[in-house]
Protein backbone atom coordinates (compact mmCIF):
# COMPACT_ATOMS: atom_id res chain seq x y z
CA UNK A 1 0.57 14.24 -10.22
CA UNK A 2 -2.83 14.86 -10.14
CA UNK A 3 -4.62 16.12 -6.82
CA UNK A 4 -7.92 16.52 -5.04
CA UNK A 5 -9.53 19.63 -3.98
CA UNK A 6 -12.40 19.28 -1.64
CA UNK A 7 -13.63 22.71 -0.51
CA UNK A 8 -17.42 24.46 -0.46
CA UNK A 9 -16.46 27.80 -0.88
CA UNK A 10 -15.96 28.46 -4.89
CA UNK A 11 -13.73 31.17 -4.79
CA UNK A 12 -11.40 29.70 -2.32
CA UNK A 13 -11.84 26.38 -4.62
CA UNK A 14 -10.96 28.09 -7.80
CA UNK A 15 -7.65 30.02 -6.60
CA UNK A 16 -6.83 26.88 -4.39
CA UNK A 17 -7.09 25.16 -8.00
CA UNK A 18 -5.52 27.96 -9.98
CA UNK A 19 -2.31 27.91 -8.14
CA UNK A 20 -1.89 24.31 -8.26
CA UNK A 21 -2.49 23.81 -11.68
CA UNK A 22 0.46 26.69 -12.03
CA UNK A 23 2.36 24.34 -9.91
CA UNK A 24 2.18 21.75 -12.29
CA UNK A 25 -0.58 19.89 -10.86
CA UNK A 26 -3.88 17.79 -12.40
CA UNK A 27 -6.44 18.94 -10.16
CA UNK A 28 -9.98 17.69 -9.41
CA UNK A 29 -12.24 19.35 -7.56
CA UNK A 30 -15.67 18.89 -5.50
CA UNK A 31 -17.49 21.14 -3.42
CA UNK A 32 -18.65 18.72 -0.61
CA UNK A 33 -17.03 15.83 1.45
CA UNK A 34 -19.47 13.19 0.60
CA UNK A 35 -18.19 13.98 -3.17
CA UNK A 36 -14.41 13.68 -2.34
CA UNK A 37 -14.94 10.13 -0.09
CA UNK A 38 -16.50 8.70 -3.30
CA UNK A 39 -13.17 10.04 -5.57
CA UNK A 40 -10.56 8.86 -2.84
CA UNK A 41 -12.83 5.50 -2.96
CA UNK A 42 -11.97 4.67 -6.70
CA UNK A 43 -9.01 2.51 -7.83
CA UNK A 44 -8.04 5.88 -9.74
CA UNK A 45 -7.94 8.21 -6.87
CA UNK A 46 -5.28 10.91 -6.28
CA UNK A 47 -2.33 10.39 -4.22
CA UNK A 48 -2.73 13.62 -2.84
CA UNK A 49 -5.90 15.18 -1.59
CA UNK A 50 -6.12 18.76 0.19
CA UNK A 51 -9.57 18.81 2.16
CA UNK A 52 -11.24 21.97 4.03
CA UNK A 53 -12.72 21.04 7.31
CA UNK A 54 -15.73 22.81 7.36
CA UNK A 55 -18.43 21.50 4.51
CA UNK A 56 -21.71 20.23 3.82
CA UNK A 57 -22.67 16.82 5.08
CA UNK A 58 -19.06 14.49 5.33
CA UNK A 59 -16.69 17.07 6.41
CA UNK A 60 -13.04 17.22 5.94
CA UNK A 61 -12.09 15.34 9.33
CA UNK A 62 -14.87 12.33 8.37
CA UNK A 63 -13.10 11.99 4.91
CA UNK A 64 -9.74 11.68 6.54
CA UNK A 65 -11.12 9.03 9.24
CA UNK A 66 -12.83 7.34 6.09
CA UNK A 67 -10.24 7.01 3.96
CA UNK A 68 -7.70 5.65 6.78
CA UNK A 69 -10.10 2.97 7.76
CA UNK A 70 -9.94 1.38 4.20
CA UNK A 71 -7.11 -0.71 2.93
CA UNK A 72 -5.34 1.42 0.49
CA UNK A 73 -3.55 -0.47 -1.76
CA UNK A 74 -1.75 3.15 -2.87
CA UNK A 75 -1.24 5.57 0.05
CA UNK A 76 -2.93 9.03 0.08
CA UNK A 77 -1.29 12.24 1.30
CA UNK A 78 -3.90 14.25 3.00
CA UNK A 79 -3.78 17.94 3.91
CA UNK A 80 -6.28 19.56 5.92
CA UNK A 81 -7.05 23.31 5.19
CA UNK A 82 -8.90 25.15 6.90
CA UNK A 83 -9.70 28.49 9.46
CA UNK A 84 -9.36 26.29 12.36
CA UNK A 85 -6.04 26.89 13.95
CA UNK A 86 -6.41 26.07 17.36
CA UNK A 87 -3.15 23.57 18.87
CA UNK A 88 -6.99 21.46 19.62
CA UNK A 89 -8.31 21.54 16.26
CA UNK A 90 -4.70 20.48 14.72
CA UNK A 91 -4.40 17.66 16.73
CA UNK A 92 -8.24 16.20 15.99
CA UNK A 93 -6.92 16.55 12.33
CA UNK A 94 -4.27 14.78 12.55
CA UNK A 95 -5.88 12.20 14.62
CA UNK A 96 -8.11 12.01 12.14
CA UNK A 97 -5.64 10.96 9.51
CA UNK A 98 -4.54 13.75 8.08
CA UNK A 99 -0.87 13.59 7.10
CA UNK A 100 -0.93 17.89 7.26
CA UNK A 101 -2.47 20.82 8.54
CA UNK A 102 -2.58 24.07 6.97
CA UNK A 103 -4.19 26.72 8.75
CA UNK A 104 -6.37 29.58 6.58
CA UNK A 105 -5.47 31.61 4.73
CA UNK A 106 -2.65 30.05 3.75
CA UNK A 107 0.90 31.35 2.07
CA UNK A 108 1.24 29.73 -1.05
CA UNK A 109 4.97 29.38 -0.91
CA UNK A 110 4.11 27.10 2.30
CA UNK A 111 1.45 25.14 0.65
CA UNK A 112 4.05 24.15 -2.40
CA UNK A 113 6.57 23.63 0.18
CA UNK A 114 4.37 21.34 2.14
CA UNK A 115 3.08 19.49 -1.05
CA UNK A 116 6.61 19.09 -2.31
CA UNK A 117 6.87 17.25 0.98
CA UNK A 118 3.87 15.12 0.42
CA UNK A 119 5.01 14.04 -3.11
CA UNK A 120 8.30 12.68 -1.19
CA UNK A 121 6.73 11.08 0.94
CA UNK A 122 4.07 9.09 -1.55
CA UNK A 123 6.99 8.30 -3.47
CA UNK A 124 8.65 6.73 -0.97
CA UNK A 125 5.56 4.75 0.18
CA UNK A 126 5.46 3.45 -3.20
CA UNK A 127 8.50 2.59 -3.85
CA UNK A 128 8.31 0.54 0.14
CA UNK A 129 5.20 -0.74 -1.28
CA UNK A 130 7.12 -2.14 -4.93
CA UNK A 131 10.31 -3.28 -2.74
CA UNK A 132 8.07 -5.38 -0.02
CA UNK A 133 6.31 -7.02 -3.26
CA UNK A 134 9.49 -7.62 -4.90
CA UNK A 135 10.85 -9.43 -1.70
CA UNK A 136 7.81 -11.48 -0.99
CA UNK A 137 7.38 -12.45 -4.52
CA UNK A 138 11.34 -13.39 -4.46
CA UNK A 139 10.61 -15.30 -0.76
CA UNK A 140 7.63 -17.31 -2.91
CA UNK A 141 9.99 -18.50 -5.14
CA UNK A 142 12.82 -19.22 -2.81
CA UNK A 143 10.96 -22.04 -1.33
CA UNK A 144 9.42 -23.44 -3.83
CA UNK A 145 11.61 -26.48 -6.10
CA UNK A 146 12.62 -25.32 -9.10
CA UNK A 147 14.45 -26.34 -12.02
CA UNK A 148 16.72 -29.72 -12.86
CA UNK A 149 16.76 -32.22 -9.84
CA UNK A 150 19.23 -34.80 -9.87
CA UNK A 151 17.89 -38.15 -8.84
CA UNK A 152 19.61 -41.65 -8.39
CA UNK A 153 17.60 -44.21 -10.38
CA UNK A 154 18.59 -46.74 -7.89
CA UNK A 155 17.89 -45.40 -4.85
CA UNK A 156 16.24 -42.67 -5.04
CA UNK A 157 18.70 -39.77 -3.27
CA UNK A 158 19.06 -36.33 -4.50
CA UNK A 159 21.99 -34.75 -4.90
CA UNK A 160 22.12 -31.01 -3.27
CA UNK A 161 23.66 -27.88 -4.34
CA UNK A 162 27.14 -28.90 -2.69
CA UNK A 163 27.21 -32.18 -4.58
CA UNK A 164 25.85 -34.46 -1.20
CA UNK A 165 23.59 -36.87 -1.77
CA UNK A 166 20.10 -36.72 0.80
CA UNK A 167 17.43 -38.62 0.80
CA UNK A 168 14.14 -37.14 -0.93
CA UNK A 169 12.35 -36.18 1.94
CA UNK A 170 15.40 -34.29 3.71
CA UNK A 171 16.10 -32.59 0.23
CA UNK A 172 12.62 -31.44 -0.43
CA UNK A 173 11.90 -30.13 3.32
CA UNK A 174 15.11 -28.07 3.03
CA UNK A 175 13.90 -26.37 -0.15
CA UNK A 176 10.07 -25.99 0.44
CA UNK A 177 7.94 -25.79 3.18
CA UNK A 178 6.73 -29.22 2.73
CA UNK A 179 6.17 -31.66 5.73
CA UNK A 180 6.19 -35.80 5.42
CA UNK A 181 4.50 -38.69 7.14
CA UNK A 182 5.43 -42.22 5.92
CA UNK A 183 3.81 -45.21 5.32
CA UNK A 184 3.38 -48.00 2.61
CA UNK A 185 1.98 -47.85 -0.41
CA UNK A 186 -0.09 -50.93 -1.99
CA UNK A 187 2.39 -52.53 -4.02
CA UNK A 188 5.01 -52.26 -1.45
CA UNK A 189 2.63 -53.27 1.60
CA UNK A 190 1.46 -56.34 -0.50
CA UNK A 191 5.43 -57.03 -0.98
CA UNK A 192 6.14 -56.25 2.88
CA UNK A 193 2.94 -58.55 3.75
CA UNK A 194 3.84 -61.79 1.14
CA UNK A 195 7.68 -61.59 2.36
C-alpha cells in the first residue's frame, strides 16, 4: 500500500519514511502542504496519507479540509501528526477531516497499530464502494426488458413469467420504468374515421 508523507522537517520526514518503508509500505514524500494537496488531487493518490500540522504555506489541517471537500471516488485515510496535543487542537483536526491524530513524538508501535487500523478501514470503504456499484449496476438491469418476449400475433398480449397473458402496456410498466399515454396512430385513426 503505498502512503503519503507530508512533513517540513527532513529528519522527522526521513525516519517517519524509514520506518514505514520497514513496515512494508511505498512511501512518498513532500516537504510542504501545497505539495501533498496536489498528490492527494491525482487519480493515483495514496489511500493513506500521514500529514504534520505545522508547514509552509497549506498546512496539514487545510489539506485535510481540502481533500474532504472533493468527491473522492477512492477514500483517503488521513492521520494528523504533529506536537499539538491539546484535547482543542485534536478536535480542530478531526474536524478538519482527519480520520486520526497522533500526537509528537510518536511510539512507533502506536503508529503501525493505528495504520493497521486505517488499512481496515480503506478496505472496507472499498469493498462498500464495489458492493453499492455491483447493486446499482444489478438494479439497472433489473428494470430494464431483457431477453425472449413472448408475443401473441393476434392480439398482441404478452405472456409473463407465471405463464398469464397481459396486455403490452401492463407487461412493460411492470418490468421497466416506462410510462404510457394512448392515442391513435394514422392508419388506425384513418380506419376509426372511414368506419
Amino acid at each position: 500500500m503505498r502512503i503519503l508523507i507530508a512533513e517540513d522537517d527532513i529528519v522527522s520526514r526521513r525516519l517517519l519514511g524509514s520506518a514505514l518503508t520497514k513496515w512494508g509500505f511505498d512511501v512518498l514524500s513532500c516537504a510542504d502542504g501545497a505539495e501533498a494537496n496536489q498528490m492527494l488531487q491525482r487519480d493515483d493518490a495514496p489511500r493513506l496519507a500521514i500529514l504534520d500540522w505545522m508547514m509552509p504555506g497549506i498546512d496539514g489541517v487545510r489539506v485535510c479540509q481540502e481533500v474532504r471537500q472533493r468527491p473522492q471516488l477512492k477514500p483517503i485515510y488521513i492521520i494528523l501528526l504533529t506536537a499539538r496535543g491539546r484535547s482543542e487542537d485534536i478536535v480542530a483536526g478531526l474536524e478538519a477531516g482527519a480520520d486520526d491524530y497522533v500526537t509528537k513524538p510518536f511510539y512507533p508501535e502506536e503508529l503501525q497499530a493505528r495504520l493497521q487500523a486505517g488499512l481496515r478501514i480503506v478496505d472496507l470503504q472499498s469493498s462498500l464502494a464495489d458492493r453499492v456499484y455491483e447493486l446499482e449496476s444489478a438494479l439497472s438491469r433489473l428494470k430494464q426488458l431483457q431477453g425472449l418476449l413472448p408475443i401473441c400475433s393476434y392480439c398482441k398480449k404478452v405472456r409473463d413469467d407465471k405463464n398469464y397473458w397481459l396486455q403490452i402496456e401492463s407487461y412493460v410498466s411492470e418490468h421497466s420504468e416506462a410510462q404510457f399515454s394512448h392515442s391513435p396512430c394514422p392508419t388506425c385513426l384513418e380506419k376509426v374515421m372511414t368506419d
